[in-house]
Protein backbone atom coordinates (compact mmCIF):
# COMPACT_ATOMS: atom_id res chain seq x y z
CA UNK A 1 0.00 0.00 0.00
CA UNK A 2 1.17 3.70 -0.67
CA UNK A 3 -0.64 6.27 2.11
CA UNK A 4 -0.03 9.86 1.02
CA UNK A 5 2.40 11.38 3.31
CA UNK A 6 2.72 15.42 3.96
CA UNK A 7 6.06 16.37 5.21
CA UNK A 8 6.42 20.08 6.88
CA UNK A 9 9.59 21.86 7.76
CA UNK A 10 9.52 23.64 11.02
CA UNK A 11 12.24 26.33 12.28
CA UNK A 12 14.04 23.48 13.61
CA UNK A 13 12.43 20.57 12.99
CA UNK A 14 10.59 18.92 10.12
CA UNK A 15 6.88 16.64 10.78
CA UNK A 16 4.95 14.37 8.63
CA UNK A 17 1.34 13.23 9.15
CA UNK A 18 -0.72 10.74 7.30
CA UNK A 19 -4.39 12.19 6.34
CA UNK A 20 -5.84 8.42 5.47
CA UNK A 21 -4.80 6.97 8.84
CA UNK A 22 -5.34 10.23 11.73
CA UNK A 23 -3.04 10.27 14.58
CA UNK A 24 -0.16 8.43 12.39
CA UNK A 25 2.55 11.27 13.04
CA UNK A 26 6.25 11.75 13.49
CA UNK A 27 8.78 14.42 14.03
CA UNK A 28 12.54 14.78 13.94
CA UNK A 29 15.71 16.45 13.20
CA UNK A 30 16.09 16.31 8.98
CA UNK A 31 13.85 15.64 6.51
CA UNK A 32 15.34 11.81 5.66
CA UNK A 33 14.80 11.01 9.19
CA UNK A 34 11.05 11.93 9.40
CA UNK A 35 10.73 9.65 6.41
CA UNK A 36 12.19 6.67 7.77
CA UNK A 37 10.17 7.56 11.04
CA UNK A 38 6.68 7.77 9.05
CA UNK A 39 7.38 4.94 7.23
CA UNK A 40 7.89 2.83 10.70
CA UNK A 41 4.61 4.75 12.69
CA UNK A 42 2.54 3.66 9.39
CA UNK A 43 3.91 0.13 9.80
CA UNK A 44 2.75 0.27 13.06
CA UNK A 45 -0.38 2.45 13.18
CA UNK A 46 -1.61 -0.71 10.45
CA UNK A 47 -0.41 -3.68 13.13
CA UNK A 48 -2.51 -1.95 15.73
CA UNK A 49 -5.34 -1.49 13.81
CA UNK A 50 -4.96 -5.04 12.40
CA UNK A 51 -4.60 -6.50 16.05
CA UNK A 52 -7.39 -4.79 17.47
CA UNK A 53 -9.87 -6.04 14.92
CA UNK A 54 -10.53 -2.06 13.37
CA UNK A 55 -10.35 -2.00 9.47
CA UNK A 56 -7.52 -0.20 8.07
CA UNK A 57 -8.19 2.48 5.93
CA UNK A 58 -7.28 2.14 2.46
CA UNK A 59 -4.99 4.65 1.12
CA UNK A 60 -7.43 7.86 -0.87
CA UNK A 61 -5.44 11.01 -0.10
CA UNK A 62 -4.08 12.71 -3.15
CA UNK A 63 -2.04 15.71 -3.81
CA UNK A 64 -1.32 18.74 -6.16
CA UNK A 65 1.02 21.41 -6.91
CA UNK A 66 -0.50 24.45 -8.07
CA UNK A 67 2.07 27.58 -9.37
CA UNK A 68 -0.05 30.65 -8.70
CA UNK A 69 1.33 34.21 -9.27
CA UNK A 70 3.03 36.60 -6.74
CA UNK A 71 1.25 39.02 -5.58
């Protein structure tokens, strides 16, 4: 499965949240870390789901870039 991830960059930190599966979060240092990090919480948000008998959402986030103008 392939969960949209979004990935924000802090003042000194970055974070990453998954909109299909709410509460799934992470935070760290760099940006390669967070991804390794989201990758595990998914991993295990999905086991815990899975273990306590909930469905697991299936992945139905998407995502644009849109260019607009300056103003």
């Amino acid at each position: 499965m392939q969960y949209l991830v979004v990935i924000e960059k802090g003042e000194s930190s970055f974070g990453a949240y998954v909109p299909d599966l709410p509460g799934c979060i992470a935070a760290a240092q760099s940006e390669q870390e967070v991804r390794q990090l989201i990758k595990e919480a998914i991993e295990f948000h999905i086991d815990g789901l899975r273990e306590s008998g909930e469905p697991v959402p299936p992945p139905s986030s998407s995502a644009a870039v849109v260019e607009v103008g300056a103003a």
